[in-house]
N, C-alpha and C. Protein backbone atom coordinates (compact mmCIF):
# COMPACT_ATOMS: atom_id res chain seq x y z
N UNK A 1 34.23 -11.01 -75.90
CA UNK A 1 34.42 -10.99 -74.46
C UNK A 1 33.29 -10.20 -73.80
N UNK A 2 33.14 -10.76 -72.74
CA UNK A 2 31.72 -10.16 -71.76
C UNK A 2 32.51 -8.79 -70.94
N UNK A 3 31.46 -8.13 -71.02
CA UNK A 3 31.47 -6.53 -70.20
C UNK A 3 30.40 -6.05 -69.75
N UNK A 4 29.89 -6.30 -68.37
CA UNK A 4 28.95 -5.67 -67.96
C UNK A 4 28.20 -4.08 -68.27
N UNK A 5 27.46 -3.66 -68.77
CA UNK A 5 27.39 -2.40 -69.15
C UNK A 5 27.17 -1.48 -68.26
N UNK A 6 26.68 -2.28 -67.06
CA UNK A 6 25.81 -2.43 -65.75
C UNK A 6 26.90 -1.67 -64.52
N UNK A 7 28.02 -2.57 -64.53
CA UNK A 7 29.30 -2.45 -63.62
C UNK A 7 30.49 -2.60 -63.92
N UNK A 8 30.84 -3.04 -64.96
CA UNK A 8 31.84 -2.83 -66.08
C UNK A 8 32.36 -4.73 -65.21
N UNK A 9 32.06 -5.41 -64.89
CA UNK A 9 32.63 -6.74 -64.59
C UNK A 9 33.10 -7.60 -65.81
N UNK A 10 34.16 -8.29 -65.67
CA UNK A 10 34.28 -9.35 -66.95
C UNK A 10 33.63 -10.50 -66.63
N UNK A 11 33.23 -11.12 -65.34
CA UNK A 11 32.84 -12.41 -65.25
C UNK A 11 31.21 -12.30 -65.43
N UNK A 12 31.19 -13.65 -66.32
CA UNK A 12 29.77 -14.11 -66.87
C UNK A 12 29.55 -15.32 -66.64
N UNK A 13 27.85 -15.97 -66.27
CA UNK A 13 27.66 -17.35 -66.42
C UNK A 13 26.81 -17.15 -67.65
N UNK A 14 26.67 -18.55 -68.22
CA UNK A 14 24.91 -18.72 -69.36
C UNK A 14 23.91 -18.96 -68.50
N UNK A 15 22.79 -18.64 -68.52
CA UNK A 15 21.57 -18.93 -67.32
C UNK A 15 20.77 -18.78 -68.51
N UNK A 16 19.36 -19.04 -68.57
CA UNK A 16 17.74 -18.57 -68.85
C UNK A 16 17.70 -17.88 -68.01
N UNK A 17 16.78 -16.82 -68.54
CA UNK A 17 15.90 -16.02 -67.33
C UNK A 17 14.62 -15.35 -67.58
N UNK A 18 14.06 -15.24 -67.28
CA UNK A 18 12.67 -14.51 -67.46
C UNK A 18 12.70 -13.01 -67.23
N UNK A 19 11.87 -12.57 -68.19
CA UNK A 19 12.10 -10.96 -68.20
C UNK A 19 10.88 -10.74 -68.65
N UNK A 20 9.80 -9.23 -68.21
CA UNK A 20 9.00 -8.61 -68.31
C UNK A 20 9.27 -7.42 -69.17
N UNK A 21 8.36 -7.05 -70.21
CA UNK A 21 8.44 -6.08 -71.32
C UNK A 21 6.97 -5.49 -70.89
N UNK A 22 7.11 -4.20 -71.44
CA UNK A 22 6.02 -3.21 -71.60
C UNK A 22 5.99 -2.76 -73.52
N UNK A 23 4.99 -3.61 -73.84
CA UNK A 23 4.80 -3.41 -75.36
C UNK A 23 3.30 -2.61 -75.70
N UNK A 24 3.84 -1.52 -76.06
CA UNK A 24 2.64 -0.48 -75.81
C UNK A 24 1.78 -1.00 -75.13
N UNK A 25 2.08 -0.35 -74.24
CA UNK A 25 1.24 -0.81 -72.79
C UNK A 25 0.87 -1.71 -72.20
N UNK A 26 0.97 -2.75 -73.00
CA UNK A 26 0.73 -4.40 -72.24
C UNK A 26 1.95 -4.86 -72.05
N UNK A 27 2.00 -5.20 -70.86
CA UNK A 27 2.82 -5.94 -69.92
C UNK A 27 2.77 -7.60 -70.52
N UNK A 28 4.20 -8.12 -71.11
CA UNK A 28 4.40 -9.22 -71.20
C UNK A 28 5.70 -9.77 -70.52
N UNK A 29 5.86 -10.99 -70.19
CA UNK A 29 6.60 -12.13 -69.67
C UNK A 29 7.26 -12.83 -70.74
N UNK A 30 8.36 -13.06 -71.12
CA UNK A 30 8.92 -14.10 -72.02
C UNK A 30 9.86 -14.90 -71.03
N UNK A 31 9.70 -16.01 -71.00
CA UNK A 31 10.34 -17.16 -70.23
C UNK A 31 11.46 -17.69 -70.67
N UNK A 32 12.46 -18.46 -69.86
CA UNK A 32 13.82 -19.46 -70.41
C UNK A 32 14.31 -18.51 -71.38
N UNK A 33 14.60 -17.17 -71.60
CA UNK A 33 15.77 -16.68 -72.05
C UNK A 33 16.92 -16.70 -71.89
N UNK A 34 17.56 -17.25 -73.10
CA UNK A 34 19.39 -17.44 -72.77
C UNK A 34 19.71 -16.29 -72.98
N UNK A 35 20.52 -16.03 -71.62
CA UNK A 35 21.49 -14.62 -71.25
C UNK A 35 22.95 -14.47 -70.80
N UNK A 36 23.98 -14.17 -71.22
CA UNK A 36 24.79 -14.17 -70.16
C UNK A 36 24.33 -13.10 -68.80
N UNK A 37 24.84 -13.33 -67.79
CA UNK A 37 24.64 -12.85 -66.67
C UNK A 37 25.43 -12.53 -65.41
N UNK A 38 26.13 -10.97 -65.21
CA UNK A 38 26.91 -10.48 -64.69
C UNK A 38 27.22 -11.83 -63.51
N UNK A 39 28.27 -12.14 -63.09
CA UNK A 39 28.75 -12.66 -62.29
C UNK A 39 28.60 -11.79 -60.19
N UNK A 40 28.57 -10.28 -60.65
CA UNK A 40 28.61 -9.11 -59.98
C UNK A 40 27.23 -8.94 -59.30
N UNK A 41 26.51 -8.50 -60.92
CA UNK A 41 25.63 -7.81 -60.18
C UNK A 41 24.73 -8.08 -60.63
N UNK A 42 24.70 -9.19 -61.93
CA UNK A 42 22.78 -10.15 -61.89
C UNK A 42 22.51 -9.15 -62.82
N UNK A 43 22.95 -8.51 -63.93
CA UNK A 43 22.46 -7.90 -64.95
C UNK A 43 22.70 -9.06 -66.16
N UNK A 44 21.35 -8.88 -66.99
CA UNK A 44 21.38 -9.57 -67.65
C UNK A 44 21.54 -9.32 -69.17
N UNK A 45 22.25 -10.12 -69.86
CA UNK A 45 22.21 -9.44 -71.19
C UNK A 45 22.67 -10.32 -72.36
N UNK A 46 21.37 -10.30 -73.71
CA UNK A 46 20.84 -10.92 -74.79
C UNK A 46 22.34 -10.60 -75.76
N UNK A 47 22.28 -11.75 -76.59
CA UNK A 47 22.92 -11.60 -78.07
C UNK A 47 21.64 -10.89 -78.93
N UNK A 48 22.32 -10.45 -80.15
CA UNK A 48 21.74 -9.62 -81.21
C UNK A 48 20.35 -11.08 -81.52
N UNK A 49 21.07 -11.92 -81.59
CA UNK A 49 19.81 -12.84 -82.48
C UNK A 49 18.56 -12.99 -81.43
N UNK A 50 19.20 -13.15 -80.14
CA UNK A 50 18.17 -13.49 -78.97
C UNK A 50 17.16 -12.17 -78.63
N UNK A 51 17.83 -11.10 -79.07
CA UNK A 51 16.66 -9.79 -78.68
C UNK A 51 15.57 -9.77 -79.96
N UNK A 52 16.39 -10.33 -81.31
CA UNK A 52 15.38 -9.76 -82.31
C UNK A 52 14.15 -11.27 -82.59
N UNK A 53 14.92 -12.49 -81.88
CA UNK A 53 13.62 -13.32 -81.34
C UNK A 53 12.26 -12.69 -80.78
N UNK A 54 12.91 -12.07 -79.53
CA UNK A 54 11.97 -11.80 -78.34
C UNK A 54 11.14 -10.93 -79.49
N UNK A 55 11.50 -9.93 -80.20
CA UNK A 55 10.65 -8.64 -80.73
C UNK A 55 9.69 -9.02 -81.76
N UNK A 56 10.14 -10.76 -82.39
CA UNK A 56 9.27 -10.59 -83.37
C UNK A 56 8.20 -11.00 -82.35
N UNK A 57 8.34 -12.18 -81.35
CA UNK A 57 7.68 -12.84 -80.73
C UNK A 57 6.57 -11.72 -80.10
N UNK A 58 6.70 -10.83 -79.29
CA UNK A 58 5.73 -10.01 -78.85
C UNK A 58 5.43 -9.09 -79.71
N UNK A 59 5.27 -8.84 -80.73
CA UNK A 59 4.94 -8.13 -81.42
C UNK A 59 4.10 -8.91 -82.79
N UNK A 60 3.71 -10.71 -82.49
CA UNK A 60 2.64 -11.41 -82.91
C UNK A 60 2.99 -12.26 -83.95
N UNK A 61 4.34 -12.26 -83.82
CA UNK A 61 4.76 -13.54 -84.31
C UNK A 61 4.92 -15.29 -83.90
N UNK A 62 4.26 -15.16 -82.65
CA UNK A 62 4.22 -16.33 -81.64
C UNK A 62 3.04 -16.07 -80.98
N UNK A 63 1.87 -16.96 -80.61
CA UNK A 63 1.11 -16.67 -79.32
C UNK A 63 1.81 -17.34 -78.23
N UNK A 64 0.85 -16.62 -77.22
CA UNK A 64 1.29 -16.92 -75.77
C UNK A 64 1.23 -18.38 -75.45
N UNK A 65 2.48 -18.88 -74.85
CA UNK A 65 2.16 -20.20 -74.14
C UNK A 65 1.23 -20.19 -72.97
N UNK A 66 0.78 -19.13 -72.59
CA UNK A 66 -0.15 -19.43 -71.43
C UNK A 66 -0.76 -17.61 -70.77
N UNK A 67 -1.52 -17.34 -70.32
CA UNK A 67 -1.83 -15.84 -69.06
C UNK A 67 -2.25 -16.25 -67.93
N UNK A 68 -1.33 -14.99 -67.61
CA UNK A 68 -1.57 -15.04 -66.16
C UNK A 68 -2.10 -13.47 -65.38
N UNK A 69 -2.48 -13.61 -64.43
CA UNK A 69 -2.97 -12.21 -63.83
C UNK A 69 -1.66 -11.41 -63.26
N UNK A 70 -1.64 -10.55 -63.27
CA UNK A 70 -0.51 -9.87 -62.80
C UNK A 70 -1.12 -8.48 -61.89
N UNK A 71 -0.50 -8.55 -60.60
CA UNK A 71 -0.46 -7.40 -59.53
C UNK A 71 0.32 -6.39 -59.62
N UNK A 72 -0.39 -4.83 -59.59
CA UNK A 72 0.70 -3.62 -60.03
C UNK A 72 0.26 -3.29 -58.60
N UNK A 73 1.73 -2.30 -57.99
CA UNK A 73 2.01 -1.96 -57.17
C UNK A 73 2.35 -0.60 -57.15
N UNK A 74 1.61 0.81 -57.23
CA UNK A 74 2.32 1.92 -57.20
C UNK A 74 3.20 2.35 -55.95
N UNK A 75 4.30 2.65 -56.48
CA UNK A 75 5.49 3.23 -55.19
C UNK A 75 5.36 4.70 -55.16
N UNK A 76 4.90 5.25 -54.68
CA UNK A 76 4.57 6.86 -54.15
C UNK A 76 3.33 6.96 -54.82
């Protein structure tokens, strides 16, 4: 059963979603991730098999399907 860790909600949809990682220091994008996804409050969150995908993947077990430039924005 789903539990937000986020807001404690029970309701979930399945979605993909795209999420940004900081892997020693480089900034990556992994795309179409299946997540459930708070119904509430849009927190998103992986099964065990789907996180240890993502880790082999950025860590050079997959190349990139594609780069792109990316804009940093400091806030204060």
């Amino acid at each position: 059963m789903f539990t937000c860790h986020a807001c404690g909600s029970t309701a979930a949809r399945d979605e993909t979603v795209d999420e940004v990682f900081n892997i020693d220091g480089h900034v990556v994008m992994v795309e179409n991730i299946p997540a459930q996804v708070c119904a509430r409050c849009g927190e998103a969150v992986f099964s065990k098999e789907t996180t240890e995908r993502i880790r082999r993947m950025v860590h050079g077990e997959a190349s990139p399907s594609r780069s792109e430039c990316l804009d940093v924005f400091a806030f204060g």
